[in-house]
C-alpha atoms as a PDB file:
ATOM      1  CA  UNK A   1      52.794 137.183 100.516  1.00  0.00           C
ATOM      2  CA  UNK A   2      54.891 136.884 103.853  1.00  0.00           C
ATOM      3  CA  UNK A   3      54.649 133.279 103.936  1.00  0.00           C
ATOM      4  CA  UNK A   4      56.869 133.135 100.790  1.00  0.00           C
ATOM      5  CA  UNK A   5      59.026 135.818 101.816  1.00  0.00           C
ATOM      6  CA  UNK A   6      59.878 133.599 104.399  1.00  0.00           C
ATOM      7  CA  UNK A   7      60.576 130.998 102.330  1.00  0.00           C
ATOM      8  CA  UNK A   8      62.595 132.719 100.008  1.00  0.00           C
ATOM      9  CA  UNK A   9      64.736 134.163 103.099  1.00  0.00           C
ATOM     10  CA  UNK A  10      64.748 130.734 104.821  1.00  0.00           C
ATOM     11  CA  UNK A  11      66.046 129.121 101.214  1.00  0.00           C
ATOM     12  CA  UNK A  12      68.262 131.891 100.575  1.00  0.00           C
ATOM     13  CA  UNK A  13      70.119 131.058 104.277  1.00  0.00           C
ATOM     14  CA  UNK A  14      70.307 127.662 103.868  1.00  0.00           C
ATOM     15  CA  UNK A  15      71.985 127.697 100.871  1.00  0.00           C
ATOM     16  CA  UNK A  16      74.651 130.260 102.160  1.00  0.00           C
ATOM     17  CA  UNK A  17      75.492 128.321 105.584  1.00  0.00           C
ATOM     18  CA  UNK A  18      78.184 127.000 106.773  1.00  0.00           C
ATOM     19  CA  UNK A  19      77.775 123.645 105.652  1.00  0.00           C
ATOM     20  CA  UNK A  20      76.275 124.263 102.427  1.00  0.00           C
ATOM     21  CA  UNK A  21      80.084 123.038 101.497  1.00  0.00           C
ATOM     22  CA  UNK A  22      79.713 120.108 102.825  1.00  0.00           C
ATOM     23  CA  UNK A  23      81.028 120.722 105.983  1.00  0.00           C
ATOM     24  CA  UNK A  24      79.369 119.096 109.157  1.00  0.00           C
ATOM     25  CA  UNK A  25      81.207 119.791 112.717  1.00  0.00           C
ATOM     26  CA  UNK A  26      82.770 117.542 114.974  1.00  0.00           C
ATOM     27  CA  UNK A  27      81.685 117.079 118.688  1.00  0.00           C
ATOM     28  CA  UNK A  28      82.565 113.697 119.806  1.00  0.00           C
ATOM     29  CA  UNK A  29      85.355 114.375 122.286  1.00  0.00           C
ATOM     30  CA  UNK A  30      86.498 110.315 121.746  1.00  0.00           C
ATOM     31  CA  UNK A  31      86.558 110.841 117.867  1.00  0.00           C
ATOM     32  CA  UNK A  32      88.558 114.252 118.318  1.00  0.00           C
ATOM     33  CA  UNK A  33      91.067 112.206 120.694  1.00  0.00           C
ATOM     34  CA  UNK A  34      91.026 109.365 118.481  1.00  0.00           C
ATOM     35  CA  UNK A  35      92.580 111.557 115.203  1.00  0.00           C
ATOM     36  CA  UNK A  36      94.962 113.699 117.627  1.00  0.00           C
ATOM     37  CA  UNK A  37      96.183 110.700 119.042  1.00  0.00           C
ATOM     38  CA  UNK A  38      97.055 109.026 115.967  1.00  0.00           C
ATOM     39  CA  UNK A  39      99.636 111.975 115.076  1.00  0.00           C
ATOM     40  CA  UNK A  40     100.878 112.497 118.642  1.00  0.00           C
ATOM     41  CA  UNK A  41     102.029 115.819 117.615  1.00  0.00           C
ATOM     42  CA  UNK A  42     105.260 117.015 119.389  1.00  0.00           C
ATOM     43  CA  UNK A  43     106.177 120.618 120.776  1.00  0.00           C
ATOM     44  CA  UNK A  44     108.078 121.574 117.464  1.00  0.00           C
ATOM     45  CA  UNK A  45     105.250 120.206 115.152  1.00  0.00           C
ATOM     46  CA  UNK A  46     103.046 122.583 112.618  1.00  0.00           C
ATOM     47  CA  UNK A  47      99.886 120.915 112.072  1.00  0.00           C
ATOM     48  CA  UNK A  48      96.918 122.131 109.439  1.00  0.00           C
ATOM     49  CA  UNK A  49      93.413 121.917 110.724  1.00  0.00           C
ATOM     50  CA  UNK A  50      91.470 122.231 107.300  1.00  0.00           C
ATOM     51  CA  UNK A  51      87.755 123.536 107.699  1.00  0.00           C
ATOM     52  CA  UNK A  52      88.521 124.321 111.238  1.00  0.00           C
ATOM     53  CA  UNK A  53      84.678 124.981 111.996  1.00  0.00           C
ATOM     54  CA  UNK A  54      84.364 126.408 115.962  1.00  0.00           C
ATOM     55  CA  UNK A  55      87.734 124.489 116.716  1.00  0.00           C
ATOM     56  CA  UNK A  56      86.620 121.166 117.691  1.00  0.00           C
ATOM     57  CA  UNK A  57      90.245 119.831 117.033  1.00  0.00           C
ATOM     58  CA  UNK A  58      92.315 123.317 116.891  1.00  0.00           C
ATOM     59  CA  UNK A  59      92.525 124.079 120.394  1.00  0.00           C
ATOM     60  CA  UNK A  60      93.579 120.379 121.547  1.00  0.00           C
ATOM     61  CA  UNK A  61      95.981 120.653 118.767  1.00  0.00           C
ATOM     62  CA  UNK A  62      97.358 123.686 120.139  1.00  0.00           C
ATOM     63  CA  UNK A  63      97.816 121.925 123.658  1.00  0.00           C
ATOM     64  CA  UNK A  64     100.409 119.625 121.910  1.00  0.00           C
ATOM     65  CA  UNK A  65     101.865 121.057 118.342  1.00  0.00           C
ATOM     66  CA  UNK A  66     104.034 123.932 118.480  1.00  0.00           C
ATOM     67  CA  UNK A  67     101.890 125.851 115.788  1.00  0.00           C
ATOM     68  CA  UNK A  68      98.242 125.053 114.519  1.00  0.00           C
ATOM     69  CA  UNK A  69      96.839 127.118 111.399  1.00  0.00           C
ATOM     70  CA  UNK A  70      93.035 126.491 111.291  1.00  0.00           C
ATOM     71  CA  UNK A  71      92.284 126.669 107.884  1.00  0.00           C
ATOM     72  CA  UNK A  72      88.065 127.966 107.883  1.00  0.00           C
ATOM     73  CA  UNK A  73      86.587 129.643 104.470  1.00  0.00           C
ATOM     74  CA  UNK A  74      83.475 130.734 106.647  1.00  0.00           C
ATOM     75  CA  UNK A  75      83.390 134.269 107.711  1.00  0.00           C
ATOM     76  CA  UNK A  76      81.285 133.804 110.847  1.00  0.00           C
ATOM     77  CA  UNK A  77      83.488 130.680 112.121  1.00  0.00           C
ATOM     78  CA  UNK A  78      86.854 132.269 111.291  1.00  0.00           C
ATOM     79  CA  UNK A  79      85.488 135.196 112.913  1.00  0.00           C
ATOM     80  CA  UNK A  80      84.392 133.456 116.020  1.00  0.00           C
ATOM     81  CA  UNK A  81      87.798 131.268 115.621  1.00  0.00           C
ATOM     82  CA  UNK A  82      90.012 134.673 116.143  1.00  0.00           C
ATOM     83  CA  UNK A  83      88.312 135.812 118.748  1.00  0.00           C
ATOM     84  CA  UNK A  84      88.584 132.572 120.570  1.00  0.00           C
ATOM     85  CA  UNK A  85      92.431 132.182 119.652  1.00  0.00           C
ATOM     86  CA  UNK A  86      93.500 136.022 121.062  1.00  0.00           C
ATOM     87  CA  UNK A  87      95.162 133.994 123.902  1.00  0.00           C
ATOM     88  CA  UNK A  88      96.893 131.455 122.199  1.00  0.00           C
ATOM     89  CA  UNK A  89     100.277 132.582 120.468  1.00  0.00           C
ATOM     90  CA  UNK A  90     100.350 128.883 118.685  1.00  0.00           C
ATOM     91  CA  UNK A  91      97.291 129.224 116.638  1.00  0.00           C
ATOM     92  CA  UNK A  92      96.758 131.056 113.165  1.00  0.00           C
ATOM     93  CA  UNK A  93      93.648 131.638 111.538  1.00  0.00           C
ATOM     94  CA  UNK A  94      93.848 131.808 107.854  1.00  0.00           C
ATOM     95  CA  UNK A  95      90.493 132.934 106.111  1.00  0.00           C
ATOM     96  CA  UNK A  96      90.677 131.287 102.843  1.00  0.00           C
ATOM     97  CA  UNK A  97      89.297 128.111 100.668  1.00  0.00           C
ATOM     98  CA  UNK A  98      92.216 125.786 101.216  1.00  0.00           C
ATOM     99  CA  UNK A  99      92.519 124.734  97.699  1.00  0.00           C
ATOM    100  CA  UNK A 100      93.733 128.035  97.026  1.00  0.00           C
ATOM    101  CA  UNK A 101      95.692 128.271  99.777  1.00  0.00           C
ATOM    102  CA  UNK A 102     100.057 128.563  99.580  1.00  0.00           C
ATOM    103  CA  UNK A 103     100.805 125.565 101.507  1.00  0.00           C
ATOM    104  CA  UNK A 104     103.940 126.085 104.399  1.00  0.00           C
ATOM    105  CA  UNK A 105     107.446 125.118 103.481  1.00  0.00           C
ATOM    106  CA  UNK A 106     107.788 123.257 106.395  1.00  0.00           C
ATOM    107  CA  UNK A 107     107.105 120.143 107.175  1.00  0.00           C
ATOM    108  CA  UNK A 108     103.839 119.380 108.564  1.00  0.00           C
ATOM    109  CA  UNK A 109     100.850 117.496 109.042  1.00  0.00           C
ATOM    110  CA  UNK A 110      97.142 117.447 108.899  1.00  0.00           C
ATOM    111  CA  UNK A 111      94.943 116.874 111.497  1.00  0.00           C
ATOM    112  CA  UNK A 112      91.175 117.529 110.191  1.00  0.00           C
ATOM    113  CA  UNK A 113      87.375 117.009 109.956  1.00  0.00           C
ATOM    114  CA  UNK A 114      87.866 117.903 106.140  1.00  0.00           C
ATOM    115  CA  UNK A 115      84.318 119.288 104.494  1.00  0.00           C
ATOM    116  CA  UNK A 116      83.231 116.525 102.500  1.00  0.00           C
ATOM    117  CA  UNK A 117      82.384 117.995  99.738  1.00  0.00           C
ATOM    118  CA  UNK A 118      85.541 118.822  98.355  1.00  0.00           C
ATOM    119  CA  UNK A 119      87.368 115.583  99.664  1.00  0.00           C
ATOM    120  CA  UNK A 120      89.486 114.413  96.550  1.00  0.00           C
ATOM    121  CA  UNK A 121      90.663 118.297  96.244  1.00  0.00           C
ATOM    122  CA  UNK A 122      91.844 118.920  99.393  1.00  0.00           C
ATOM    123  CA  UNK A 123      93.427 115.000  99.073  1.00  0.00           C
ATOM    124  CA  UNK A 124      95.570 116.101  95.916  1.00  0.00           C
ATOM    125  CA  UNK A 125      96.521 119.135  97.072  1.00  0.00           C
ATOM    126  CA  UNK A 126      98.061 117.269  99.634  1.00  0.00           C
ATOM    127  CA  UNK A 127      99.593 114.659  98.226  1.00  0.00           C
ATOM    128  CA  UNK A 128      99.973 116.108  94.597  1.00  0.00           C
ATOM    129  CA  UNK A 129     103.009 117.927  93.552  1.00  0.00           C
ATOM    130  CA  UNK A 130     101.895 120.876  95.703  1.00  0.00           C
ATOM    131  CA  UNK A 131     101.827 118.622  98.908  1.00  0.00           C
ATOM    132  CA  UNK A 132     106.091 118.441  99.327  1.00  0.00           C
ATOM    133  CA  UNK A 133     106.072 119.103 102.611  1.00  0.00           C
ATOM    134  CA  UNK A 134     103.267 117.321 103.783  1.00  0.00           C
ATOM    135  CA  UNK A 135     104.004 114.754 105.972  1.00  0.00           C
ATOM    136  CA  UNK A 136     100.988 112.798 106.774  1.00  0.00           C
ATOM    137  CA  UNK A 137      97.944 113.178 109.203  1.00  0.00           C
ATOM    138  CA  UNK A 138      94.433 112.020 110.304  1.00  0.00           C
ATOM    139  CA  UNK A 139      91.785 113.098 108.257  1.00  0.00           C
ATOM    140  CA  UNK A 140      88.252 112.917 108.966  1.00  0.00           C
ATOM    141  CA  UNK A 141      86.390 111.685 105.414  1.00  0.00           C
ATOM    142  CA  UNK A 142      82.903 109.871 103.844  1.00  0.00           C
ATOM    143  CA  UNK A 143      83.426 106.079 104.822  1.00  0.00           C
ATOM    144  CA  UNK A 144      82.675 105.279 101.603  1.00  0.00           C
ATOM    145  CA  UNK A 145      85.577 107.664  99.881  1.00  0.00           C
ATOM    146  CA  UNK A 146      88.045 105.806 102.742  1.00  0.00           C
ATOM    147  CA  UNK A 147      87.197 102.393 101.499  1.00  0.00           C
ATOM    148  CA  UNK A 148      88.158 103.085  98.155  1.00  0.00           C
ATOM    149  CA  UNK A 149      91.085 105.190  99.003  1.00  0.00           C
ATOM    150  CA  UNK A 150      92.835 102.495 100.831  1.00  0.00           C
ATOM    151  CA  UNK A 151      90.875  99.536  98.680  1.00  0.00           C
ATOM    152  CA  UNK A 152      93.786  96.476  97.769  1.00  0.00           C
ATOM    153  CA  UNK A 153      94.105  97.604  94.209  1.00  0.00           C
ATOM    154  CA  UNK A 154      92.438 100.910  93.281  1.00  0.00           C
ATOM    155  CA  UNK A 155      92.241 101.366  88.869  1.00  0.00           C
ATOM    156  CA  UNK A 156      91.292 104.948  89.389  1.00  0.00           C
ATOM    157  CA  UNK A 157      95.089 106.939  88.760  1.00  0.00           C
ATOM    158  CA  UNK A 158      94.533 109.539  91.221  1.00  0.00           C
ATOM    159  CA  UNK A 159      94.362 107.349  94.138  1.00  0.00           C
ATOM    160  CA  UNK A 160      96.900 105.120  92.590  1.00  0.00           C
ATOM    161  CA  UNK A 161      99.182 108.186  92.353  1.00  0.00           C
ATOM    162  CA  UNK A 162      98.748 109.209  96.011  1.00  0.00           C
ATOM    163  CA  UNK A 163      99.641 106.247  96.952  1.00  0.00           C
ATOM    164  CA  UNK A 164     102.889 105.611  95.018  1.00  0.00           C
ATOM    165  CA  UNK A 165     104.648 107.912  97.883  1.00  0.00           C
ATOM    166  CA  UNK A 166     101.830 107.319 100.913  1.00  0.00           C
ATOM    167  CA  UNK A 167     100.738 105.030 103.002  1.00  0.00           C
ATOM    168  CA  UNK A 168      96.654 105.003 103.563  1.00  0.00           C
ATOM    169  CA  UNK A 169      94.767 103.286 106.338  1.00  0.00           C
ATOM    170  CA  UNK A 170      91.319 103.563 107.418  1.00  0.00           C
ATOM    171  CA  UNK A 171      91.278 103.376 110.968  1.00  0.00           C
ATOM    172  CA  UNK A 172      88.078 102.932 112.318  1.00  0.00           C
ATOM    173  CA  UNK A 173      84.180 104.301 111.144  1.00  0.00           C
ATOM    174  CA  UNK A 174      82.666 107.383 112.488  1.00  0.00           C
ATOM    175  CA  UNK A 175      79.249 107.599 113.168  1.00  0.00           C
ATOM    176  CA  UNK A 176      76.993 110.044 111.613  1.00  0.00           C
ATOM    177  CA  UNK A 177      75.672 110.869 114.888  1.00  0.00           C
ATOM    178  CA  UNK A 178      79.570 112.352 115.821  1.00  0.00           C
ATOM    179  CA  UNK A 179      78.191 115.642 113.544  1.00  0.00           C
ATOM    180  CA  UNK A 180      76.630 118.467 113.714  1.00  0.00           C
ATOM    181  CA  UNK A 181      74.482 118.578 111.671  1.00  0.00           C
ATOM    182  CA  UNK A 182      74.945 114.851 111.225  1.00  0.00           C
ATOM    183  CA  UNK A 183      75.644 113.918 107.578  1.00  0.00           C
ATOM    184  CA  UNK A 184      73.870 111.356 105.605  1.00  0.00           C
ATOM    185  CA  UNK A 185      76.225 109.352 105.427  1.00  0.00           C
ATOM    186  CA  UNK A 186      78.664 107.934 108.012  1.00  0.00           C
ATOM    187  CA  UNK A 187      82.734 108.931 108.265  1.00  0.00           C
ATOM    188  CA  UNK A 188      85.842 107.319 108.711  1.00  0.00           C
ATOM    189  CA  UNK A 189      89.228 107.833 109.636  1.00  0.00           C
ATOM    190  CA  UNK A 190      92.154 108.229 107.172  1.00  0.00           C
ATOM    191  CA  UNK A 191      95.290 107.584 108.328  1.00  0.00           C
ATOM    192  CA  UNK A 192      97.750 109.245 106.024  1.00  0.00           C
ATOM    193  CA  UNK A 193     102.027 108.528 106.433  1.00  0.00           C
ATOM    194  CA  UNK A 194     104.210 109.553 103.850  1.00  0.00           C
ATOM    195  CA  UNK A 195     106.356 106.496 102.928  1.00  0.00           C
ATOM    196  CA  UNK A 196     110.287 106.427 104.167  1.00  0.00           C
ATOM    197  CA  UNK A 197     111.082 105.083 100.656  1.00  0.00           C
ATOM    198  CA  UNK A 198     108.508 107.211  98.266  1.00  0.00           C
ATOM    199  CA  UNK A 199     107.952 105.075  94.740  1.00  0.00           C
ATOM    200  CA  UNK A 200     108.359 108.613  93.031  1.00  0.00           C
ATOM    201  CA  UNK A 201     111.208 111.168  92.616  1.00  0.00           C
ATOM    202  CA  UNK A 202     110.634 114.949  93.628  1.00  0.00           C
ATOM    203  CA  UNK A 203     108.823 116.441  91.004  1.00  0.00           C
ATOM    204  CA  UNK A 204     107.375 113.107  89.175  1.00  0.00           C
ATOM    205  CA  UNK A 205     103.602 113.168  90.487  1.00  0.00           C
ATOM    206  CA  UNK A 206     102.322 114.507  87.506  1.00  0.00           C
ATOM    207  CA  UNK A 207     104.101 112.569  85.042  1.00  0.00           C
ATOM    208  CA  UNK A 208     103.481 109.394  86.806  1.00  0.00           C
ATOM    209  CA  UNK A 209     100.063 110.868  87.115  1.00  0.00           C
ATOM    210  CA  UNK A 210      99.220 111.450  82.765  1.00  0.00           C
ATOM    211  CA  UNK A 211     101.335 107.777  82.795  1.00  0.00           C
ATOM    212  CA  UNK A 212      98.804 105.574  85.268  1.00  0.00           C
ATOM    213  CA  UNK A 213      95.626 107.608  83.303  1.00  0.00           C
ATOM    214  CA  UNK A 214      97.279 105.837  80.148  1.00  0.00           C
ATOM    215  CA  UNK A 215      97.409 102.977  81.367  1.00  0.00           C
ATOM    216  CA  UNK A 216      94.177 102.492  83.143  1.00  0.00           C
ATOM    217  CA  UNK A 217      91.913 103.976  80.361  1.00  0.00           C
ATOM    218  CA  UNK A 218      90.710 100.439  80.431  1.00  0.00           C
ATOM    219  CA  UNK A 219      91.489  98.781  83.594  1.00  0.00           C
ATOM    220  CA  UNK A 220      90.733  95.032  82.133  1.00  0.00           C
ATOM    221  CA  UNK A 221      93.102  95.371  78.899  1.00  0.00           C
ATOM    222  CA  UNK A 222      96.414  93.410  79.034  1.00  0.00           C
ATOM    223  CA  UNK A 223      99.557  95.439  79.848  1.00  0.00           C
ATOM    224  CA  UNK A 224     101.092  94.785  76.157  1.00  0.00           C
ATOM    225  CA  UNK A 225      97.763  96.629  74.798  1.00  0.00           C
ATOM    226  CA  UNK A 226      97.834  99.037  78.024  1.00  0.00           C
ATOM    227  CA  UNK A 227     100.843 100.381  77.366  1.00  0.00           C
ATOM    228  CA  UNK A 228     100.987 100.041  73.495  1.00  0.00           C
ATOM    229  CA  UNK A 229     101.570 103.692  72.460  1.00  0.00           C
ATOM    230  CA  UNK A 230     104.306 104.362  75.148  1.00  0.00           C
ATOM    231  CA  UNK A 231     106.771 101.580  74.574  1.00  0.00           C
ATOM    232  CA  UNK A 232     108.601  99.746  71.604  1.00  0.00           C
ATOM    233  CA  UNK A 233     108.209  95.989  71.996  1.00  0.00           C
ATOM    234  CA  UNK A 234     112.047  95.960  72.911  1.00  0.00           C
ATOM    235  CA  UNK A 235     111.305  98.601  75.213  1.00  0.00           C
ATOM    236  CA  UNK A 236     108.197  96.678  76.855  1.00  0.00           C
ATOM    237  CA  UNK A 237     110.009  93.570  77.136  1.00  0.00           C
ATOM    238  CA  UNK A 238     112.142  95.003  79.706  1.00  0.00           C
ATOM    239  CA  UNK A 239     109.614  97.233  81.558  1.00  0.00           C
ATOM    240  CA  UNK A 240     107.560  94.104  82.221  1.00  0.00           C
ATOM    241  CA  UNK A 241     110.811  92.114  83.293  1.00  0.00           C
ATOM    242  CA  UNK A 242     111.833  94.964  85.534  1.00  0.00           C
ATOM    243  CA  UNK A 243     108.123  94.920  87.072  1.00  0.00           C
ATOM    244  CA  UNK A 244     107.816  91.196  87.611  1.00  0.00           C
ATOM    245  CA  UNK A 245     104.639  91.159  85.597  1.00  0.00           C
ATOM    246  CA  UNK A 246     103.539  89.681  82.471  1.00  0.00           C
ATOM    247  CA  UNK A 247     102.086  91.104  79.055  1.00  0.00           C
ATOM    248  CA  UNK A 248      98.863  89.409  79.562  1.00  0.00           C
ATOM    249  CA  UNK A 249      98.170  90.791  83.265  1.00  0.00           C
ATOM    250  CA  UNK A 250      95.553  93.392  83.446  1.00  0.00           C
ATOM    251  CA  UNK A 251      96.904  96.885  84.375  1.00  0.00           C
ATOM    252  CA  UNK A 252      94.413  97.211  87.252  1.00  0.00           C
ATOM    253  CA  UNK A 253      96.024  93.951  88.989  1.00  0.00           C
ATOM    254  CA  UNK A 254      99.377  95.508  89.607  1.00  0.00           C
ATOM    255  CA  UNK A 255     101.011  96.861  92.717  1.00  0.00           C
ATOM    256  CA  UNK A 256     102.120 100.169  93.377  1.00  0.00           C
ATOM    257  CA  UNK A 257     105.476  98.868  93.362  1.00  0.00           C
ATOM    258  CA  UNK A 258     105.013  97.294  89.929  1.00  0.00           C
ATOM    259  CA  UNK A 259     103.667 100.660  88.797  1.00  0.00           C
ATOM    260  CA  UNK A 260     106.948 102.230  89.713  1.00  0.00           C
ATOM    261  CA  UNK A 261     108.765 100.009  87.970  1.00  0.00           C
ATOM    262  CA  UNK A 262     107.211 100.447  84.875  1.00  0.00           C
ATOM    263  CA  UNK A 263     106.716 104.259  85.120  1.00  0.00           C
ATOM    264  CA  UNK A 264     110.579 104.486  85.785  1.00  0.00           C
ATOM    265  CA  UNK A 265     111.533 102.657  82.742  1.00  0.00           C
ATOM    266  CA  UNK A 266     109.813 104.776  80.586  1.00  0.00           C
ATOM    267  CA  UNK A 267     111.536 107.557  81.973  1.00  0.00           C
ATOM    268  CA  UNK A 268     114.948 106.209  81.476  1.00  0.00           C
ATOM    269  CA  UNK A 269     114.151 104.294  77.919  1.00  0.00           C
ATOM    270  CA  UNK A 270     111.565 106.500  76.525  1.00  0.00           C
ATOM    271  CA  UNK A 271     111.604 109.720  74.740  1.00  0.00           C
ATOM    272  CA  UNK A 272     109.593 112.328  76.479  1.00  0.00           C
ATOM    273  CA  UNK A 273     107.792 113.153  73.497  1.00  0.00           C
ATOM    274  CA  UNK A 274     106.368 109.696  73.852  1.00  0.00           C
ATOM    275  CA  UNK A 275     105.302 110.359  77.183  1.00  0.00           C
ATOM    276  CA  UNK A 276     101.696 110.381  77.898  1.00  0.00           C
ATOM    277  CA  UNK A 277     100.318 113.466  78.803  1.00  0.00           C
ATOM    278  CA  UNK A 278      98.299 114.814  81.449  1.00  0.00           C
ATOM    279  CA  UNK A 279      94.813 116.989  80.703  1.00  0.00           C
END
C-alpha cells in the first residue's frame, strides 16, 4: 500500500513541475552569450525574457538593457526570481502565462529560452496583431520548429504571415545537452528582426492572415483556382500582373513579396464582403 502511495505522489509531482510545460532551463553560459549577443541590447532597451526559469538569461540581460521583465508562470521560480532580483531596480517579475499577458507599449525585444511547448503561441502573440511593438529578438526554440519557420517557402499561413513584416534566421543548433533537464529533442536559435519596410499595413495581420489560409487550402492548386472565390477574372488579371506571377503557378511557390502584392489588390479592388475570413 505505500509503494503505490508513492507512486501516486511521485506521478502527481511530475506532472505539476516546472517543466511539465515544456519548459527545460538553460545553463550553457556560451549559448546564453550567444542569444544576448545577437540583440546587443543598449542602456535604454526593454527586453522580455519569456519563461524566465532561475534567470539563466535575466540577470545578464539586466547588465546591458535598461529594463528586463522576466516573464515565469511557475510559482516556485518566480518566487525564487523576486527574491533574487530585490537588488536590481532594472528587473520585473511578472507572474503570469505570457499568452495572457498585456504586452508593453514600448518598443522592445525578446530575448528567451521560450518553453517549447507552447512555441507557435508565444510566436503569434508576438508577431500577430498583438505584437506592435515588438521589435525582434533571439529566441531559443525546437530545431525542428526553426527549420520550418525560416524554410525558403513555407505553405502553412501562419508562418507565411509572420513573415510578411519579419525577418527569420536560424542561427546556429543547440544541443540538447545545453538543458536542464535536457529535452528530447535538440534547439536552435531564432533570430527574429522586424523588417524596415513591413509587407503589411498596421492593423492588416489578420486579414492578410484569413487571405493566405484561402489561398493555401491546397498548396499545389494554380493561383487562378487558388484564388477563385476572391477575385473577378478582371480583377485577377491584374493581381497576378501586379505580383509578377502567373495563373498557373502554385500558391505555395510564391514569395512573400508576391503575397503582398496580391493581398493588397484585393484590398483596394475587392469588396470586403468578398474577403475571406478568418476562423
Amino acid at each position: 500500500m505505500q509503494h503505490g502511495n508513492k507512486r501516486r505522489r511521485k506521478a502527481r509531482k511530475c506532472k505539476s513541475g516546472p517543466n511539465f510545460s515544456g519548459q527545460h532551463l538553460l545553463h550553457n553560459p556560451k549559448t546564453i552569450g550567444d542569444m544576448i549577443g545577437i540583440v546587443s541590447p543598449r542602456q535604454e532597451d526593454l527586453v522580455l525574457d519569456i519563461g524566465a526559469g532561475k534567470g539563466a538569461l535575466t540577470f545578464p540581460l539586466a547588465g546591458k538593457a535598461g529594463r528586463v521583465i522576466a516573464v515565469e508562470n511557475d510559482p516556485a521560480f518566480a518566487g525564487a526570481l523576486r527574491k533574487k532580483a530585490e537588488l536590481s531596480a532594472k528587473i520585473a517579475v511578472a507572474e503570469k502565462d505570457f499568452r495572457e499577458m498585456k504586452l508593453p507599449n514600448r518598443p522592445f525585444c525578446v530575448v528567451s529560452n521560450i518553453p517549447f511547448s507552447i512555441t507557435t503561441a508565444v510566436m503569434e502573440k508576438l508577431m500577430g496583431s498583438d505584437g506592435v511593438s515588438f521589435r525582434g529578438g533571439a529566441l531559443l526554440i525546437e530545431y525542428g520548429a526553426a527549420r520550418r519557420f525560416t524554410a525558403e517557402r513555407t505553405a502553412d499561413p501562419r508562418v507565411l504571415a509572420w513573415r510578411m513584416n519579419f525577418e527569420l534566421k536560424l542561427i546556429k543548433e543547440v544541443p540538447r545537452t545545453h538543458f536542464a533537464p535536457p529535452p528530447q529533442v535538440d534547439g536552435a536559435i531564432l533570430r527574429i528582426v522586424r523588417k524596415e519596410r513591413p509587407l503589411l499595413g498596421p492593423g492588416q495581420h489578420r486579414a492578410f492572415h484569413a487571405f493566405a489560409s484561402y489561398a493555401l487550402r491546397d498548396p499545389r492548386l494554380p493561383l487562378a483556382e487558388a484564388l477563385k472565390g476572391i477575385f473577378t477574372a478582371p480583377q485577377l488579371k491584374i493581381a497576378l500582373k501586379e505580383a509578377m506571377a502567373d495563373r498557373g503557378d502554385p500558391a505555395m511557390a510564391l514569395r512573400e513579396a508576391q503575397w503582398a502584392k496580391l493581398f493588397q489588390t484585393m484590398v483596394a479592388k475587392v469588396p470586403s464582403f468578398r474577403w475571406p475570413r478568418g476562423k
